[in-house]
PDB file of N, CA and C in Angstrom:
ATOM      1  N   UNK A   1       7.871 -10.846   5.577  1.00  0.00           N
ATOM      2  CA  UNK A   1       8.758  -9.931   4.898  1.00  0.00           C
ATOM      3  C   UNK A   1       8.027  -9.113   3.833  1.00  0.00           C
ATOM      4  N   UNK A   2       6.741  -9.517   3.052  1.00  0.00           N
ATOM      5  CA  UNK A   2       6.466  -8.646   1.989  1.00  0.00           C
ATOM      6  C   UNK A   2       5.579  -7.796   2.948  1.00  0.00           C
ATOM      7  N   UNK A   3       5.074  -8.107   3.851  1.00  0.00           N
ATOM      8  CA  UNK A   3       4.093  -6.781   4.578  1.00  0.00           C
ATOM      9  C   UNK A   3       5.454  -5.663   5.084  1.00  0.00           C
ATOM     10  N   UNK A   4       6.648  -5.899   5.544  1.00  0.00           N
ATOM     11  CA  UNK A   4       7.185  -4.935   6.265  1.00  0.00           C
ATOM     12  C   UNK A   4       7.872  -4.342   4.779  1.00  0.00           C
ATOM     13  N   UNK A   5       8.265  -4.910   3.511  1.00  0.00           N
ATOM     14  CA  UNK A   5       8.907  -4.576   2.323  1.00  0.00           C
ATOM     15  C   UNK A   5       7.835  -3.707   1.708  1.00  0.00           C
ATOM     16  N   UNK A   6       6.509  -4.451   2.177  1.00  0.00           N
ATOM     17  CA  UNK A   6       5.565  -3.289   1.251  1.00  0.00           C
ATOM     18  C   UNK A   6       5.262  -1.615   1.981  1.00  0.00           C
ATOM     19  N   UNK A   7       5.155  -1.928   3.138  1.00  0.00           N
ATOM     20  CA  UNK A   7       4.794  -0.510   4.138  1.00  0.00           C
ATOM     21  C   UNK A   7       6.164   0.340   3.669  1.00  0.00           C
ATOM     22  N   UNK A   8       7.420  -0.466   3.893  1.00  0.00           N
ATOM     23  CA  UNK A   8       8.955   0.589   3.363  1.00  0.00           C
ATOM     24  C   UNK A   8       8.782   1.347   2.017  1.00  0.00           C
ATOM     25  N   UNK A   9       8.316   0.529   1.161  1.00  0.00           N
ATOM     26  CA  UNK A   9       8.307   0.979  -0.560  1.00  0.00           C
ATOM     27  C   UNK A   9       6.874   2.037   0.078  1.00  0.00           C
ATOM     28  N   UNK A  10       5.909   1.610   0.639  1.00  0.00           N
ATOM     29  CA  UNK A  10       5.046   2.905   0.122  1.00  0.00           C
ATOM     30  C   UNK A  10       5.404   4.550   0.958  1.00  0.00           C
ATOM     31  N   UNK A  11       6.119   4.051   2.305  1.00  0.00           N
ATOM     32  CA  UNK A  11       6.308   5.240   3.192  1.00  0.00           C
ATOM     33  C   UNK A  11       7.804   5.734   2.671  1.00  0.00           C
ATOM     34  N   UNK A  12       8.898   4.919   1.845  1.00  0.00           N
ATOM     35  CA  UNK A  12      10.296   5.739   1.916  1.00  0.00           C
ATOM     36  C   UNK A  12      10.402   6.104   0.704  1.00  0.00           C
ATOM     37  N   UNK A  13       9.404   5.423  -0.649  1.00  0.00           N
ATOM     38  CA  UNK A  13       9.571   5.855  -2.159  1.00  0.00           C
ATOM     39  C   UNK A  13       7.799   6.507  -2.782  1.00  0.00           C
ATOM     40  N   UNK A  14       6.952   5.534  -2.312  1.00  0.00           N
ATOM     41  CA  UNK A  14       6.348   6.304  -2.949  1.00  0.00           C
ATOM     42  C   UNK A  14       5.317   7.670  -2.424  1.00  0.00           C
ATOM     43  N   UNK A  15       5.420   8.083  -1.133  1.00  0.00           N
ATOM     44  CA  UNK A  15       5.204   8.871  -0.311  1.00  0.00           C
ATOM     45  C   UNK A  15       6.217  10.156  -0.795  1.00  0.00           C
ATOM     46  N   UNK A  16       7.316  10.187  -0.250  1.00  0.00           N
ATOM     47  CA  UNK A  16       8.204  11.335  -0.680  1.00  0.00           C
ATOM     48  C   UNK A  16       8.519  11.559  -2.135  1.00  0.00           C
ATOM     49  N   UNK A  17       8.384  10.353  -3.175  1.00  0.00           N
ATOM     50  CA  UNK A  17       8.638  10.960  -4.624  1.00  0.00           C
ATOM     51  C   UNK A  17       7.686  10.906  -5.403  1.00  0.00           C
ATOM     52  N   UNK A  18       6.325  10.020  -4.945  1.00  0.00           N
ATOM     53  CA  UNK A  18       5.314   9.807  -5.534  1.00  0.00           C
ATOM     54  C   UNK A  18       5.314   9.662  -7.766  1.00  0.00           C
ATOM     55  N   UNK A  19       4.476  10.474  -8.322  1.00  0.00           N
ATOM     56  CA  UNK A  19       4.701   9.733 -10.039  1.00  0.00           C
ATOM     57  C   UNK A  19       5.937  10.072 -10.445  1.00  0.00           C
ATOM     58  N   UNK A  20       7.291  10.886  -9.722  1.00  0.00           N
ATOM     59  CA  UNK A  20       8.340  11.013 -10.084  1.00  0.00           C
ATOM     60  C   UNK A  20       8.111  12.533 -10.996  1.00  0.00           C
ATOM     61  N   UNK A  21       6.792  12.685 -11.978  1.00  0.00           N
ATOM     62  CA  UNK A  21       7.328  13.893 -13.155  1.00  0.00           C
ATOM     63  C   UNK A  21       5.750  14.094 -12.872  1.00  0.00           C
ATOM     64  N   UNK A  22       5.290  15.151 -12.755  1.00  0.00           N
ATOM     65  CA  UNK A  22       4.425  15.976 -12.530  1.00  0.00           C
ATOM     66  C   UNK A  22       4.355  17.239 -13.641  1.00  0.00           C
ATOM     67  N   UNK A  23       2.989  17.529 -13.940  1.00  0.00           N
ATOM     68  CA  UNK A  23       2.947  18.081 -15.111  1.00  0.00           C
ATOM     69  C   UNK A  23       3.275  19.641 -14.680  1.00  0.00           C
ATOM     70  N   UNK A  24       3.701  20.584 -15.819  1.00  0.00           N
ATOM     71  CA  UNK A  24       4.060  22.033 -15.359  1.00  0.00           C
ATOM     72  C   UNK A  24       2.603  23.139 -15.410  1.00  0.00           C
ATOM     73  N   UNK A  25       1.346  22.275 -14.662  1.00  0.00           N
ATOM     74  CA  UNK A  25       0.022  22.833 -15.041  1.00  0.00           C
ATOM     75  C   UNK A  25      -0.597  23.445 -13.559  1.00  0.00           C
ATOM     76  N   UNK A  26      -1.162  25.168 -13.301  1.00  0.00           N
ATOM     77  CA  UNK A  26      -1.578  25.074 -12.118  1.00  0.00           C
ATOM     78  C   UNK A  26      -2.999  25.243 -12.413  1.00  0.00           C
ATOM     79  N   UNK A  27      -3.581  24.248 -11.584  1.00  0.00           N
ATOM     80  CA  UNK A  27      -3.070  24.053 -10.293  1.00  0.00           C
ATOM     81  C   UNK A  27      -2.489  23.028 -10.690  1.00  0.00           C
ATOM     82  N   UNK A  28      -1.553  22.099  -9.865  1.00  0.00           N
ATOM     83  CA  UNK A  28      -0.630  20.982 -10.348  1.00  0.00           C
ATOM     84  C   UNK A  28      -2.305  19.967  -9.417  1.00  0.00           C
ATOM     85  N   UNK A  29      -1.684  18.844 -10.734  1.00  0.00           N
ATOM     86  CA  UNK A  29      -2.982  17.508 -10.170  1.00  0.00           C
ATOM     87  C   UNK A  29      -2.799  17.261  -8.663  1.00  0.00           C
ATOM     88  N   UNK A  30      -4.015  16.603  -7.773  1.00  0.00           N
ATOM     89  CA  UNK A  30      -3.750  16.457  -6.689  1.00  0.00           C
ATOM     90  C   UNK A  30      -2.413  15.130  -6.393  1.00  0.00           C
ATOM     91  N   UNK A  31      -1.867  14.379  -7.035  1.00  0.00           N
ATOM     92  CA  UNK A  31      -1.288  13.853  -6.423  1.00  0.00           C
ATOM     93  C   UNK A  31       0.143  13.619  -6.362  1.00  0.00           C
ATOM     94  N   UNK A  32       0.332  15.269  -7.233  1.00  0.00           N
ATOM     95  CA  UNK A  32       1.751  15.688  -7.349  1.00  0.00           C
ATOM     96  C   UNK A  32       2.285  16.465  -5.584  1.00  0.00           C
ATOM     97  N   UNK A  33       0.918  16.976  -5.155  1.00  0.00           N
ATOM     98  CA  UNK A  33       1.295  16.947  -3.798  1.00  0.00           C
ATOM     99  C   UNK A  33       1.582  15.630  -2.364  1.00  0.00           C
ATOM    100  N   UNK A  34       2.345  16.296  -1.992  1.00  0.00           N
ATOM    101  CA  UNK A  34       3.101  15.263  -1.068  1.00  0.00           C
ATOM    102  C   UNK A  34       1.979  14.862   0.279  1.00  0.00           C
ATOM    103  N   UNK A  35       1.133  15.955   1.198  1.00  0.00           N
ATOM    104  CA  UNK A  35       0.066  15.566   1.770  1.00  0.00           C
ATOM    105  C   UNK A  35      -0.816  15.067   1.591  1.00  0.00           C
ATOM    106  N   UNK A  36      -1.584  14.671   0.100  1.00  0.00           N
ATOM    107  CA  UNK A  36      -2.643  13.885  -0.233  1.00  0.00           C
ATOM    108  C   UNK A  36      -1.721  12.543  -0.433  1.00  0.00           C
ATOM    109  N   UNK A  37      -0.723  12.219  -1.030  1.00  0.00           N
ATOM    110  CA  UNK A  37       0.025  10.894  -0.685  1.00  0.00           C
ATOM    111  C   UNK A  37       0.230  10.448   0.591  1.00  0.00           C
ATOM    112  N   UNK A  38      -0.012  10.948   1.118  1.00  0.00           N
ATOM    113  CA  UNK A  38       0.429  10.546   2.860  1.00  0.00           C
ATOM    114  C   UNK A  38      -0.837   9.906   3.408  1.00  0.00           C
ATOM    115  N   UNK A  39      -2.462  10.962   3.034  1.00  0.00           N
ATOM    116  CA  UNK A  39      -3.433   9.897   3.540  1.00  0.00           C
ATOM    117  C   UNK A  39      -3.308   8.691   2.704  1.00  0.00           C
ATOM    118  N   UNK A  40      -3.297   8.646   1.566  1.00  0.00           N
ATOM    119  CA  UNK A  40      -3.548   7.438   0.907  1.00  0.00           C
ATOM    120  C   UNK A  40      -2.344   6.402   1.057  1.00  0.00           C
ATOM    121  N   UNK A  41      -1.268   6.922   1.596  1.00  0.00           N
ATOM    122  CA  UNK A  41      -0.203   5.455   2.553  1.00  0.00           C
ATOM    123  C   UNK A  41      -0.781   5.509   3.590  1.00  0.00           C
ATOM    124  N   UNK A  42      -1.468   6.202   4.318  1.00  0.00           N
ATOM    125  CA  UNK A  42      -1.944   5.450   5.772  1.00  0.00           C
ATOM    126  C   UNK A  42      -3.193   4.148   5.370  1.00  0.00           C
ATOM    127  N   UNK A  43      -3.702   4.897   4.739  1.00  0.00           N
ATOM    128  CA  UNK A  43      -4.923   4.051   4.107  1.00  0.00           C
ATOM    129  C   UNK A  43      -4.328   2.278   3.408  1.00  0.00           C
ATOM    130  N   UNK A  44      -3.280   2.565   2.846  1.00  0.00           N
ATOM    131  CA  UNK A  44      -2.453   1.370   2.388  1.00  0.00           C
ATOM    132  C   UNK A  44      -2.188   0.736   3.206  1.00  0.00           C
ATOM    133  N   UNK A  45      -0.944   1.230   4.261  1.00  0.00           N
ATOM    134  CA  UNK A  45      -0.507   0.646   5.095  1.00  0.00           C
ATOM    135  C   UNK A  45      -1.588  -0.250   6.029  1.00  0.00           C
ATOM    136  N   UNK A  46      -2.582   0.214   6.247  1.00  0.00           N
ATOM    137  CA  UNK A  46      -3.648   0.150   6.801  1.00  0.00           C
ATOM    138  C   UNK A  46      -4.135  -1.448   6.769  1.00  0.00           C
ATOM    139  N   UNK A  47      -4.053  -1.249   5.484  1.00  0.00           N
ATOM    140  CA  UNK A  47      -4.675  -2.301   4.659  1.00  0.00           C
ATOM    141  C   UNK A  47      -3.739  -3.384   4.505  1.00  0.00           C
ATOM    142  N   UNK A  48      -2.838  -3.451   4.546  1.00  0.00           N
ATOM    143  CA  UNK A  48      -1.375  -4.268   4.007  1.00  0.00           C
ATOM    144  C   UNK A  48      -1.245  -4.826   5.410  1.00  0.00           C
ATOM    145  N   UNK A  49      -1.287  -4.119   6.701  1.00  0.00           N
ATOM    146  CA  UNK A  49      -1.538  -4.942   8.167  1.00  0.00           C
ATOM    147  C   UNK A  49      -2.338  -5.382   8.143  1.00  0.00           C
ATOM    148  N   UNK A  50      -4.196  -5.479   7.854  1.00  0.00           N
ATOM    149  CA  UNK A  50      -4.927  -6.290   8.018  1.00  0.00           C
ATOM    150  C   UNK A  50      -4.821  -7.795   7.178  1.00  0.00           C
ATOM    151  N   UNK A  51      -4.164  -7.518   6.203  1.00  0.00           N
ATOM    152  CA  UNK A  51      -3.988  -8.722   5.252  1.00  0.00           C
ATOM    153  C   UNK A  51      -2.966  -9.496   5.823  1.00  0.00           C
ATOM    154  N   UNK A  52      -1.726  -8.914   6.290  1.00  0.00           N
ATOM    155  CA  UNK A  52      -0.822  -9.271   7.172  1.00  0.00           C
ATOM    156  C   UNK A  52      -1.467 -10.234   8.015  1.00  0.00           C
ATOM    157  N   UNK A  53      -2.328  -9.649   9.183  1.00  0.00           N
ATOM    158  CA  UNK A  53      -2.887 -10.663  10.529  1.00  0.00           C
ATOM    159  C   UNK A  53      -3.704 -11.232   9.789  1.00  0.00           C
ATOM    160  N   UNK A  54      -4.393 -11.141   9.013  1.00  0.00           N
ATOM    161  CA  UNK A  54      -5.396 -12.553   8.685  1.00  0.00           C
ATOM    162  C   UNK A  54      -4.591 -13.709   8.275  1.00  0.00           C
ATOM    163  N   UNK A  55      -3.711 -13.193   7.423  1.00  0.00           N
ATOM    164  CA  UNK A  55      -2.822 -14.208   6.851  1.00  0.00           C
ATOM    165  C   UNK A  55      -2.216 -15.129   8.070  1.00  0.00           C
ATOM    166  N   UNK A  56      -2.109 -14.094   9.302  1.00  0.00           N
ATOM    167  CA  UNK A  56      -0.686 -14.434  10.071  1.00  0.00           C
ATOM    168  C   UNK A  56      -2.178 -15.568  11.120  1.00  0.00           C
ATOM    169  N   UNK A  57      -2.994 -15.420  11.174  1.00  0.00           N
ATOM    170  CA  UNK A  57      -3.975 -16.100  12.006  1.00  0.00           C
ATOM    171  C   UNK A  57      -4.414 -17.312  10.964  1.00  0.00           C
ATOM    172  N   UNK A  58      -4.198 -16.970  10.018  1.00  0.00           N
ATOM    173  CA  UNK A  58      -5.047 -18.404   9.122  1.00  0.00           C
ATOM    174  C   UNK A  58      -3.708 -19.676   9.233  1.00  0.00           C
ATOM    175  N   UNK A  59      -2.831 -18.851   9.518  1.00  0.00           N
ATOM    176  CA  UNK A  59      -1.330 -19.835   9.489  1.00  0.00           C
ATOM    177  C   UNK A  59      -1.231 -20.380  11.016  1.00  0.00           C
ATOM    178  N   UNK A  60      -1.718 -19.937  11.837  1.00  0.00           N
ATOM    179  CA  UNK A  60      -1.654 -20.100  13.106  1.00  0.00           C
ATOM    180  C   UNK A  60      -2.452 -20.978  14.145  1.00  0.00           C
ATOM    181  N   UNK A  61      -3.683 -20.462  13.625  1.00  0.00           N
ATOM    182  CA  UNK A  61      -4.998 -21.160  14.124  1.00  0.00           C
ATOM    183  C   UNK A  61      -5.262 -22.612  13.487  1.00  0.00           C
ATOM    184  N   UNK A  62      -5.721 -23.595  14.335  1.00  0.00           N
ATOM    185  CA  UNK A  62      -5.596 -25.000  14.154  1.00  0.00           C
ATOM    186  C   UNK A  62      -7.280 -24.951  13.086  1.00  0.00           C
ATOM    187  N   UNK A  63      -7.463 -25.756  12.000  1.00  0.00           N
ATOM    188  CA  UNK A  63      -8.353 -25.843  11.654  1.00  0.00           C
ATOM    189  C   UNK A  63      -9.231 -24.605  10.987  1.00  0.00           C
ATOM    190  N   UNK A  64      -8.060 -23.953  10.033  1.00  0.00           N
ATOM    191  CA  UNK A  64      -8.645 -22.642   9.334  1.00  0.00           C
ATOM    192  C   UNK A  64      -7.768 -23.437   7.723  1.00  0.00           C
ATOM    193  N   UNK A  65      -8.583 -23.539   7.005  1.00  0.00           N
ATOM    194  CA  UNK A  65      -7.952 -23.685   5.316  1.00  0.00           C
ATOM    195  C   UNK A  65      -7.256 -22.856   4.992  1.00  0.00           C
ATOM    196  N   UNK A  66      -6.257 -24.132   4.392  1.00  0.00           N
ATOM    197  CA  UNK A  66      -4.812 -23.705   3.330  1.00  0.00           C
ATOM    198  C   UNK A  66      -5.203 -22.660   2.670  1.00  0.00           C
ATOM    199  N   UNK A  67      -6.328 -22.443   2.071  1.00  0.00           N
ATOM    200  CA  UNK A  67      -6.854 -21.657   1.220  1.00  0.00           C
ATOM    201  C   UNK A  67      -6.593 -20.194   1.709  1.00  0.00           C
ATOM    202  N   UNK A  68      -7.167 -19.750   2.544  1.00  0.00           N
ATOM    203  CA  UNK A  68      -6.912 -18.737   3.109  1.00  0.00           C
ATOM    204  C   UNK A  68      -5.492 -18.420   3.195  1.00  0.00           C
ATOM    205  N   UNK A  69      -4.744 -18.987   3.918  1.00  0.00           N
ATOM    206  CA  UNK A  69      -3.250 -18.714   4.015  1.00  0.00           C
ATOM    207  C   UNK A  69      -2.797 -18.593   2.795  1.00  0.00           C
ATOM    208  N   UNK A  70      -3.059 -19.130   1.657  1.00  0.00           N
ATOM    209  CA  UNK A  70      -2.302 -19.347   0.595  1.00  0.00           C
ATOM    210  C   UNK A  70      -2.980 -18.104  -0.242  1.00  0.00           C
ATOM    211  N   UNK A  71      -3.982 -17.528  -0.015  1.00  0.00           N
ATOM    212  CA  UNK A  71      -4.916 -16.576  -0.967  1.00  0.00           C
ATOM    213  C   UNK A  71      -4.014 -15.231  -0.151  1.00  0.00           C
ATOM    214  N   UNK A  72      -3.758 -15.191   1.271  1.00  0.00           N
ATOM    215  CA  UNK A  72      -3.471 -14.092   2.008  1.00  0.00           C
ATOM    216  C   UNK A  72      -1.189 -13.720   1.240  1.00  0.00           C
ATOM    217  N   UNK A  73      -0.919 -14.823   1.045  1.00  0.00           N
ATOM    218  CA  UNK A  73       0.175 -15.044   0.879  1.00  0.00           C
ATOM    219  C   UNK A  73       0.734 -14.014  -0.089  1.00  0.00           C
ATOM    220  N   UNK A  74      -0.186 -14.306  -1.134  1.00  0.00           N
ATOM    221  CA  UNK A  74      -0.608 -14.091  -2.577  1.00  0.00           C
ATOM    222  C   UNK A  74      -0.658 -12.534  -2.438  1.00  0.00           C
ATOM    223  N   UNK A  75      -1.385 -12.302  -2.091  1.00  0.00           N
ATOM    224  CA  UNK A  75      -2.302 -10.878  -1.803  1.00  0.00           C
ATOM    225  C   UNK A  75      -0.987  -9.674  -1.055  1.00  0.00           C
ATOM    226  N   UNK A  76      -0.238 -10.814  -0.129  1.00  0.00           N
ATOM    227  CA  UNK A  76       0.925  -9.951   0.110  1.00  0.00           C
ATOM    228  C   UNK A  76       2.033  -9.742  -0.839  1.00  0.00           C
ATOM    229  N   UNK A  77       2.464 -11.013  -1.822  1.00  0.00           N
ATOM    230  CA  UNK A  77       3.019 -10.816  -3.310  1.00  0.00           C
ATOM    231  C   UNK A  77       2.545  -9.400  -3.509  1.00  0.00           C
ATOM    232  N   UNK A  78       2.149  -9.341  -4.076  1.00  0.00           N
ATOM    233  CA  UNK A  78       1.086  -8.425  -5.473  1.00  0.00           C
ATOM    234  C   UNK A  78       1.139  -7.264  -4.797  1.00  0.00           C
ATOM    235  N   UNK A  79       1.300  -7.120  -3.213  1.00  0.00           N
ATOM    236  CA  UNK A  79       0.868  -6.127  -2.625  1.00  0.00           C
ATOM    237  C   UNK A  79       1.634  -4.697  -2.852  1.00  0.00           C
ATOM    238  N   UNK A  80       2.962  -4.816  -2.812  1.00  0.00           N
ATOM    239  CA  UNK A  80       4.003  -3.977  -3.580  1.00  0.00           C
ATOM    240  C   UNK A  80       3.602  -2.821  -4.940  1.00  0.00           C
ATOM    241  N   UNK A  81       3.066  -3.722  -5.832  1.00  0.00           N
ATOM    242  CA  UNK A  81       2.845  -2.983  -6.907  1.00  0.00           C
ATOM    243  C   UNK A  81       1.636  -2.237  -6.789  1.00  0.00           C
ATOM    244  N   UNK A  82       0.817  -2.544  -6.605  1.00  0.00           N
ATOM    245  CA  UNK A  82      -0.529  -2.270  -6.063  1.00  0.00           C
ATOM    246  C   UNK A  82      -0.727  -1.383  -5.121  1.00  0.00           C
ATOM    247  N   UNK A  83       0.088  -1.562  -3.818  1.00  0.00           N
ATOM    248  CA  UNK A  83       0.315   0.045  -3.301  1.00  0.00           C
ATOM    249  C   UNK A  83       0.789   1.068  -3.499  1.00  0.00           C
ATOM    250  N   UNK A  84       2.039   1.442  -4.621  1.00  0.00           N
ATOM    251  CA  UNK A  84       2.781   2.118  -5.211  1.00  0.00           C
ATOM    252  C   UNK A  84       1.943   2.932  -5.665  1.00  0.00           C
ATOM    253  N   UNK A  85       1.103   1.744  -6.981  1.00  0.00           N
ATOM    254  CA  UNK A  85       0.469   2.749  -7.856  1.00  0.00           C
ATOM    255  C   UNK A  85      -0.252   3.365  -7.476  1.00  0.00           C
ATOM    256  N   UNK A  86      -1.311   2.926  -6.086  1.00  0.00           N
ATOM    257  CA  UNK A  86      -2.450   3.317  -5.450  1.00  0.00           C
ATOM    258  C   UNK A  86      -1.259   4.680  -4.607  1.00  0.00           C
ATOM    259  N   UNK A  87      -1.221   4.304  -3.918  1.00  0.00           N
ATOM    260  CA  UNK A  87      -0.049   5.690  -3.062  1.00  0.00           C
ATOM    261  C   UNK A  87       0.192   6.492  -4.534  1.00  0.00           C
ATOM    262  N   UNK A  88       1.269   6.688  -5.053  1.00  0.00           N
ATOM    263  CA  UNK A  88       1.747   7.818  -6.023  1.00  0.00           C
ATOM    264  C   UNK A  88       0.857   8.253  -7.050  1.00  0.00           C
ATOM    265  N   UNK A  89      -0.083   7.225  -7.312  1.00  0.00           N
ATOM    266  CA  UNK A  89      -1.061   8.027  -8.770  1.00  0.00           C
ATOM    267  C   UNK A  89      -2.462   8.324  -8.205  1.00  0.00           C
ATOM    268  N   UNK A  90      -2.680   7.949  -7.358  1.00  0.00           N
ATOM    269  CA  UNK A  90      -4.614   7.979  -7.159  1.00  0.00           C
ATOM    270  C   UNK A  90      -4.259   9.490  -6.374  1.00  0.00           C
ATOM    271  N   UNK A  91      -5.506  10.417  -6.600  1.00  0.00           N
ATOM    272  CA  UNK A  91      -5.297  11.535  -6.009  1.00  0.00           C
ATOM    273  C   UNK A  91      -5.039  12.249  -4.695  1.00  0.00           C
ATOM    274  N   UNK A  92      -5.740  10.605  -4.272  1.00  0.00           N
ATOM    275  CA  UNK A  92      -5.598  11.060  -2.699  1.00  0.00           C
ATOM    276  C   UNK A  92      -6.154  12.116  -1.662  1.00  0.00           C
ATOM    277  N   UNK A  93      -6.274  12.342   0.095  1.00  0.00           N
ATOM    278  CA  UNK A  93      -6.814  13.492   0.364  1.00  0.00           C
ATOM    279  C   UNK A  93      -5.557  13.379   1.485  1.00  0.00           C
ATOM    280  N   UNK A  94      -5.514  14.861   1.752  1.00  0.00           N
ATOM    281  CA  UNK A  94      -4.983  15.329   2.444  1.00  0.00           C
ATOM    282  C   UNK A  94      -5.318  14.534   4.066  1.00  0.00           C
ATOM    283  N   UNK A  95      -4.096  14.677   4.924  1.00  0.00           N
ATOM    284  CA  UNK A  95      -4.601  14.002   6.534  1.00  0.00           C
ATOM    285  C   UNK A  95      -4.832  15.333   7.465  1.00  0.00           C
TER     286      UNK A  95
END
């Protein structure tokens, strides 16, 4: 649930509304535009599935440490906030 909760929050909020208030300066910063947010959710999303299957294989596979599963678990926690900020504030490039 936090990999499919995190891909929703970065593709339905922070993709289309990104920092919310954008300054009244041109050129406006790059990541008040909506196409440089879009590579940097693919790039997220990207990333939020690979953490996903490792996690989902360390839980699966006979003889792989708790550790892993429990570090991947974690990593999907946290993952929410961490893509937001990365999606809506980092400048991002265009796709």
């Amino acid at each position: 649930m936090f990999a499919i909760g995190t891909v929703a929050l970065i593709w339905l909020a922070a993709v289309p509304f990104g920092p919310l208030v954008c300054p009244a300066v041109y050129p406006a910063p790059p990541n008040c535009f909506e196409g440089n947010r879009e590579g940097s959710a693919l790039i997220m999303t990207l990333v939020v599935g690979v953490v996903y299957a490792v996690t989902l294989l360390a839980a699966v596979l006979p003889g792989t440490r708790r550790v892993a599963m429990t570090a991947g678990v974690v990593l999907l926690a946290v993952a929410p906030f961490v893509a937001y900020a990365v999606v809506a504030w980092s400048p991002g490039f265009p796709l």
